[in-house]
C-alpha atoms as a PDB file:
ATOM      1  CA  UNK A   1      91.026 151.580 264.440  1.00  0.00           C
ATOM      2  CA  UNK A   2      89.236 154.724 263.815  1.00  0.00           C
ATOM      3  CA  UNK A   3      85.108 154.966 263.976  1.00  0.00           C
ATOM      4  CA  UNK A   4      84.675 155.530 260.028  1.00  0.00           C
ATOM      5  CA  UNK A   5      86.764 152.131 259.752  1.00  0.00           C
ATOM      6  CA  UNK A   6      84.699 150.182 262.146  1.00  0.00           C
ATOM      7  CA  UNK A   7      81.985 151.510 260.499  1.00  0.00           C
ATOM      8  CA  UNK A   8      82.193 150.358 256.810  1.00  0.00           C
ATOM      9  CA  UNK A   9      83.716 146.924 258.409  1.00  0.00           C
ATOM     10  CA  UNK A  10      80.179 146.866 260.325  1.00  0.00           C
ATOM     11  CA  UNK A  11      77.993 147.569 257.205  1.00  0.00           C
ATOM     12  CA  UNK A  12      80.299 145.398 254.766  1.00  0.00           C
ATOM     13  CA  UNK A  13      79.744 142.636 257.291  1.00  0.00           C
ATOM     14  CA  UNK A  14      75.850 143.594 257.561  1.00  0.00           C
ATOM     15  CA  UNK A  15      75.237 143.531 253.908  1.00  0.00           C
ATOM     16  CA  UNK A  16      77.830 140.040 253.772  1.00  0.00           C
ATOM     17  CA  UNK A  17      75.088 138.423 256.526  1.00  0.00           C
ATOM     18  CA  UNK A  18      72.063 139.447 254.608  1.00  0.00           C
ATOM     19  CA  UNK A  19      73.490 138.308 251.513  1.00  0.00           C
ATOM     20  CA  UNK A  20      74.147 135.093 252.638  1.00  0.00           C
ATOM     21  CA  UNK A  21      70.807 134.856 254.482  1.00  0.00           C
ATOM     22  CA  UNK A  22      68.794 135.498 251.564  1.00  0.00           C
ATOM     23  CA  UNK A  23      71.580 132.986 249.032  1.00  0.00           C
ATOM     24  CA  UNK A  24      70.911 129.967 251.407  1.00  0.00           C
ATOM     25  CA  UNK A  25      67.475 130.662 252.376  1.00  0.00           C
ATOM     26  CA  UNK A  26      65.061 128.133 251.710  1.00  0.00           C
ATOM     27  CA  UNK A  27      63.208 128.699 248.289  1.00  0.00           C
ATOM     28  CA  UNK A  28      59.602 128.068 247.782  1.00  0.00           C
ATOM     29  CA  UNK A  29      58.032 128.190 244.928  1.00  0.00           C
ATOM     30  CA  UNK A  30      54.336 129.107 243.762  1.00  0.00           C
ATOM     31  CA  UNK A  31      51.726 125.811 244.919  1.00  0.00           C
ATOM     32  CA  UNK A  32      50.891 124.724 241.332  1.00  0.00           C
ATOM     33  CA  UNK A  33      46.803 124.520 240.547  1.00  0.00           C
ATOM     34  CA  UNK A  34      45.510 121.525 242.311  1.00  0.00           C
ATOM     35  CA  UNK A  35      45.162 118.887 239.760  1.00  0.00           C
ATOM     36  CA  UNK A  36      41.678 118.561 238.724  1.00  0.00           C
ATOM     37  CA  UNK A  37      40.247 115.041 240.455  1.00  0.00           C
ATOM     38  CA  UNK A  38      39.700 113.155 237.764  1.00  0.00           C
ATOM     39  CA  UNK A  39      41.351 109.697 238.058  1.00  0.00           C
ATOM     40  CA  UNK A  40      43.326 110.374 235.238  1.00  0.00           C
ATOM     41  CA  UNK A  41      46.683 111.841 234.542  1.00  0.00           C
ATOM     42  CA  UNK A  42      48.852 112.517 231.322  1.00  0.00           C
ATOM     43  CA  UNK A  43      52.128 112.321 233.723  1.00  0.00           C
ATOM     44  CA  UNK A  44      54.229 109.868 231.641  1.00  0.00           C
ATOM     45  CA  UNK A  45      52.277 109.297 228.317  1.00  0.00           C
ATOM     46  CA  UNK A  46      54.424 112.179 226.711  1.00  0.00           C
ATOM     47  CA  UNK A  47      56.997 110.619 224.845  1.00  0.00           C
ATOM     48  CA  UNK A  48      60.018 111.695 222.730  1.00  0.00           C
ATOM     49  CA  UNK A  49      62.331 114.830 222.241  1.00  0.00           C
ATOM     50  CA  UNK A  50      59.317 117.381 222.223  1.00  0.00           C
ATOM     51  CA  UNK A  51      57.443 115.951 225.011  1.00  0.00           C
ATOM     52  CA  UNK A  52      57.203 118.925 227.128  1.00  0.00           C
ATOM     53  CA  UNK A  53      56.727 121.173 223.900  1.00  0.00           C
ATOM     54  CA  UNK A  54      53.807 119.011 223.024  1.00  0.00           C
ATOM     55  CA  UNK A  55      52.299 118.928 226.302  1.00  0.00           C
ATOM     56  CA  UNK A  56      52.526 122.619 226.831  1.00  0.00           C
ATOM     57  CA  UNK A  57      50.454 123.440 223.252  1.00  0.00           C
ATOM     58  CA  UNK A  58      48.025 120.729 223.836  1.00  0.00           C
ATOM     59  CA  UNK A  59      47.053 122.404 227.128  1.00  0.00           C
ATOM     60  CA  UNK A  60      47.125 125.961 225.096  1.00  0.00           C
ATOM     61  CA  UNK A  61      45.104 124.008 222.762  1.00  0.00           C
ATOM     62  CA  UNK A  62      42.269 122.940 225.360  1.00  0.00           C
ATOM     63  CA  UNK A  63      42.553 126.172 226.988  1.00  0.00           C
ATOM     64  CA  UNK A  64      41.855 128.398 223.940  1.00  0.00           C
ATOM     65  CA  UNK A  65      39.181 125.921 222.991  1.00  0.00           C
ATOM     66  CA  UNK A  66      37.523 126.051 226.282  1.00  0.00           C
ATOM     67  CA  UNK A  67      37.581 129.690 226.277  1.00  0.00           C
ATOM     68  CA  UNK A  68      36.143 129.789 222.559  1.00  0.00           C
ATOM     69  CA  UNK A  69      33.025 127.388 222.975  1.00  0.00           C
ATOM     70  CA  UNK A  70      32.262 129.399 226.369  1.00  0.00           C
ATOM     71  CA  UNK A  71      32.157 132.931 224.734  1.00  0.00           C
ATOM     72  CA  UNK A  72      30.230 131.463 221.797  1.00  0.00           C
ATOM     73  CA  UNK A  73      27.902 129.512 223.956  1.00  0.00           C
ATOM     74  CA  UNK A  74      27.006 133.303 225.235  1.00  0.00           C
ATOM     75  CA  UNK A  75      25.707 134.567 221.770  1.00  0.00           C
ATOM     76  CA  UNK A  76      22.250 134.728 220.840  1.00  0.00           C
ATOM     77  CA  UNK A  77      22.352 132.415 218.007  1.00  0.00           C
ATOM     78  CA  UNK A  78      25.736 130.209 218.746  1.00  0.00           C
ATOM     79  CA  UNK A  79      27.843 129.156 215.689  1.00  0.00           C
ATOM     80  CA  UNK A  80      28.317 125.631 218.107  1.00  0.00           C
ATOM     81  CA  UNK A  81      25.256 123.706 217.783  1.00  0.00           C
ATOM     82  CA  UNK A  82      25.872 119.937 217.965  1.00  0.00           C
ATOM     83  CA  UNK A  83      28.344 117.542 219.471  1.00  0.00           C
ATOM     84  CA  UNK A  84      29.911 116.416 215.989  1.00  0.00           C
ATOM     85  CA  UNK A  85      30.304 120.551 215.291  1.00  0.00           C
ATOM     86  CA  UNK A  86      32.661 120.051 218.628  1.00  0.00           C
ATOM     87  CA  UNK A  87      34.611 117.376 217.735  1.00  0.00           C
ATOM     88  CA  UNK A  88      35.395 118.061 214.293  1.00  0.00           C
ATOM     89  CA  UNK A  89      36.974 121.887 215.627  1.00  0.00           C
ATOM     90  CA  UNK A  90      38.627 119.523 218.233  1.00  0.00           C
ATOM     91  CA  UNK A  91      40.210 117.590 215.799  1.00  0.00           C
ATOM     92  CA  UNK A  92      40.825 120.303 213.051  1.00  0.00           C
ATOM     93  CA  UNK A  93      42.375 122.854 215.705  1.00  0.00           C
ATOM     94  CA  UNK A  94      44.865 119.745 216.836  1.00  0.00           C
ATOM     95  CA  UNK A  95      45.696 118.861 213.417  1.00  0.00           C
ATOM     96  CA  UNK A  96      45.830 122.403 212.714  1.00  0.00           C
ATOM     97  CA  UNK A  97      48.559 123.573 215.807  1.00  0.00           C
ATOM     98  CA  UNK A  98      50.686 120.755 215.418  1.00  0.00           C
ATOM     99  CA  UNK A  99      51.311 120.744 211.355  1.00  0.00           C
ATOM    100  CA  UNK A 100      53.152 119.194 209.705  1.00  0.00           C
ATOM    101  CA  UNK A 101      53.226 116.529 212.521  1.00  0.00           C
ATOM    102  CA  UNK A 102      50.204 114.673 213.764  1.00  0.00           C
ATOM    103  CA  UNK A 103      49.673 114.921 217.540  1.00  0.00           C
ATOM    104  CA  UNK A 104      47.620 111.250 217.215  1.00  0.00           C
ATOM    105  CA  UNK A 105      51.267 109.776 215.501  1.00  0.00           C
ATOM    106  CA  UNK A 106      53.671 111.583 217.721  1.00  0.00           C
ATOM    107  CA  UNK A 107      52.404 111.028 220.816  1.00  0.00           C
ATOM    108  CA  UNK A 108      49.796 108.146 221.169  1.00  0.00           C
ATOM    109  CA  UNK A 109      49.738 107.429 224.467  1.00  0.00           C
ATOM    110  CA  UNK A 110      48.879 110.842 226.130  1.00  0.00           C
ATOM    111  CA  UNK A 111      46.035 111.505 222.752  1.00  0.00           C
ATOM    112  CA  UNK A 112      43.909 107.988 224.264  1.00  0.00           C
ATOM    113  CA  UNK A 113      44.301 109.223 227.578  1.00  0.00           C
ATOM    114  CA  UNK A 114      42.511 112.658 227.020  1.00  0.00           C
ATOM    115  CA  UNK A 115      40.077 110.466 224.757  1.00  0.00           C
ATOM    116  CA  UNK A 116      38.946 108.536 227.363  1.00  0.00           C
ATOM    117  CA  UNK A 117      38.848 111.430 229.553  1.00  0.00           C
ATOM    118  CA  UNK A 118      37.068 113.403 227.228  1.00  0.00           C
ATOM    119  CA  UNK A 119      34.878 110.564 226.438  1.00  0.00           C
ATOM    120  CA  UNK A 120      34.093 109.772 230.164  1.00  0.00           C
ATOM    121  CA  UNK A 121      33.413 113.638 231.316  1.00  0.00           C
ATOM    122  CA  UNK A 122      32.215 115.723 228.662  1.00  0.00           C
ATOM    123  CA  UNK A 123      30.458 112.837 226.363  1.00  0.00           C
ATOM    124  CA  UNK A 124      29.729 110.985 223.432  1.00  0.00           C
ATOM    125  CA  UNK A 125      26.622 112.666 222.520  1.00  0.00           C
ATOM    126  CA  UNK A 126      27.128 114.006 218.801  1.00  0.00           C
ATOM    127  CA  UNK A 127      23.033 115.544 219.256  1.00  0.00           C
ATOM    128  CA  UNK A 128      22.645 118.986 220.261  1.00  0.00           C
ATOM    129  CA  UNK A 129      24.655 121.132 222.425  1.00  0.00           C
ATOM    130  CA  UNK A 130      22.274 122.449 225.437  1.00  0.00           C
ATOM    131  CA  UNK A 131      23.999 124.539 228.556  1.00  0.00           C
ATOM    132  CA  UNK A 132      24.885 121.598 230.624  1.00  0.00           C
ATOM    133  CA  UNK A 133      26.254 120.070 227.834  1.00  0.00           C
ATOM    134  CA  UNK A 134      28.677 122.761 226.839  1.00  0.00           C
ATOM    135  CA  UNK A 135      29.430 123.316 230.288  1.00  0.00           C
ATOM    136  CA  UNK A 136      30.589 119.871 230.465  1.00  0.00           C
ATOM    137  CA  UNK A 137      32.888 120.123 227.325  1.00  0.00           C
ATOM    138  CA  UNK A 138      34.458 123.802 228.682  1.00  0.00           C
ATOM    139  CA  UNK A 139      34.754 122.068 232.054  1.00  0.00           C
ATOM    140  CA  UNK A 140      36.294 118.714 230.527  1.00  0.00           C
ATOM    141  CA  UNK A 141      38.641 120.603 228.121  1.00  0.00           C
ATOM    142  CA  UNK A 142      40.343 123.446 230.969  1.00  0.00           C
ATOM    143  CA  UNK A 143      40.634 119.949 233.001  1.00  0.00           C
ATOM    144  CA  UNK A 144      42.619 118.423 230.313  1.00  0.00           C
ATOM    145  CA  UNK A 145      44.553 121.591 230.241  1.00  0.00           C
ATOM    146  CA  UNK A 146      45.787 121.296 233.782  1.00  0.00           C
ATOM    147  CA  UNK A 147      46.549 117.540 233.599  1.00  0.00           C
ATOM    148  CA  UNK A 148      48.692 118.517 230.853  1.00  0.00           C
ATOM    149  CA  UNK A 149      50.310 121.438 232.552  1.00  0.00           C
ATOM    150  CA  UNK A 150      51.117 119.106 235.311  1.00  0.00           C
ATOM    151  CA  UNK A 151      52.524 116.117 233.613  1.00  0.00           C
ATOM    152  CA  UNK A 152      55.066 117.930 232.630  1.00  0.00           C
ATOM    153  CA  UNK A 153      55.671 120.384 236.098  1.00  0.00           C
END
């Protein structure tokens, strides 16, 4: 065999080996986010043929609720005042993304879950809405948001 043949065998045969290498490599994926430690979980209380669907826009829902009571909790004069203000956008803005379904029908089980939770870590308290107290519900809410990212990873 001549050189220039032993030399494309060599490289066809180096590129073969790496491309086997890297095909039955292990794979790793990305840690998730630790789950928040909470005693609770949503794993499971999903239900139905748009489980994951509805998990995945309930956590979008938390998140972007989170995200809105924190920015408005900066303001000078906040438009979020009192405990009942919070829960009635909580409920309106659920009732609101999942029309012309209702989360509270559809799925049950994973709604008394983040009740509890909500119930248990942010409050009952429909009086006013003070720093700690609003740090609680943003806290309590991007929680929820991860336990329903996970229950469904």
């Amino acid at each position: 065999m001549n050189r220039q043949k032993v030399a494309t065998l060599a490289v066809v045969l180096a590129v073969a080996a790496v491309a086997a290498a890297l095909e039955f490599a292990p794979r790793t994926s990305p840690a998730p986010a630790p789950a928040p430690e909470t005693g609770f979980s949503l794993r499971g209380r999903w239900v139905g043929p748009r489980a994951a669907e509805d998990a995945a826009a309930f956590a979008g829902l938390c998140r972007g609720l989170a995200d809105a009571l924190e920015v408005d909790g900066t303001k000078s004069q906040p438009r979020i005042t009192t405990g009942v203000q919070i829960e009635d956008i909580r409920i309106a803005a659920a009732e609101g993304r999942f029309l012309p379904r209702r989360l509270t029908q559809d799925q049950p089980h994973a709604v008394a879950v983040a009740g509890r939770y909500l119930d248990e870590h942010a409050g009952t308290s429909g009086g006013p809405v003070d720093a700690e107290s609003r740090g609680k519900w943003v806290k309590s809410l991007r929680d929820l948001a991860q336990l329903a990212e996970d229950s469904v990873r």
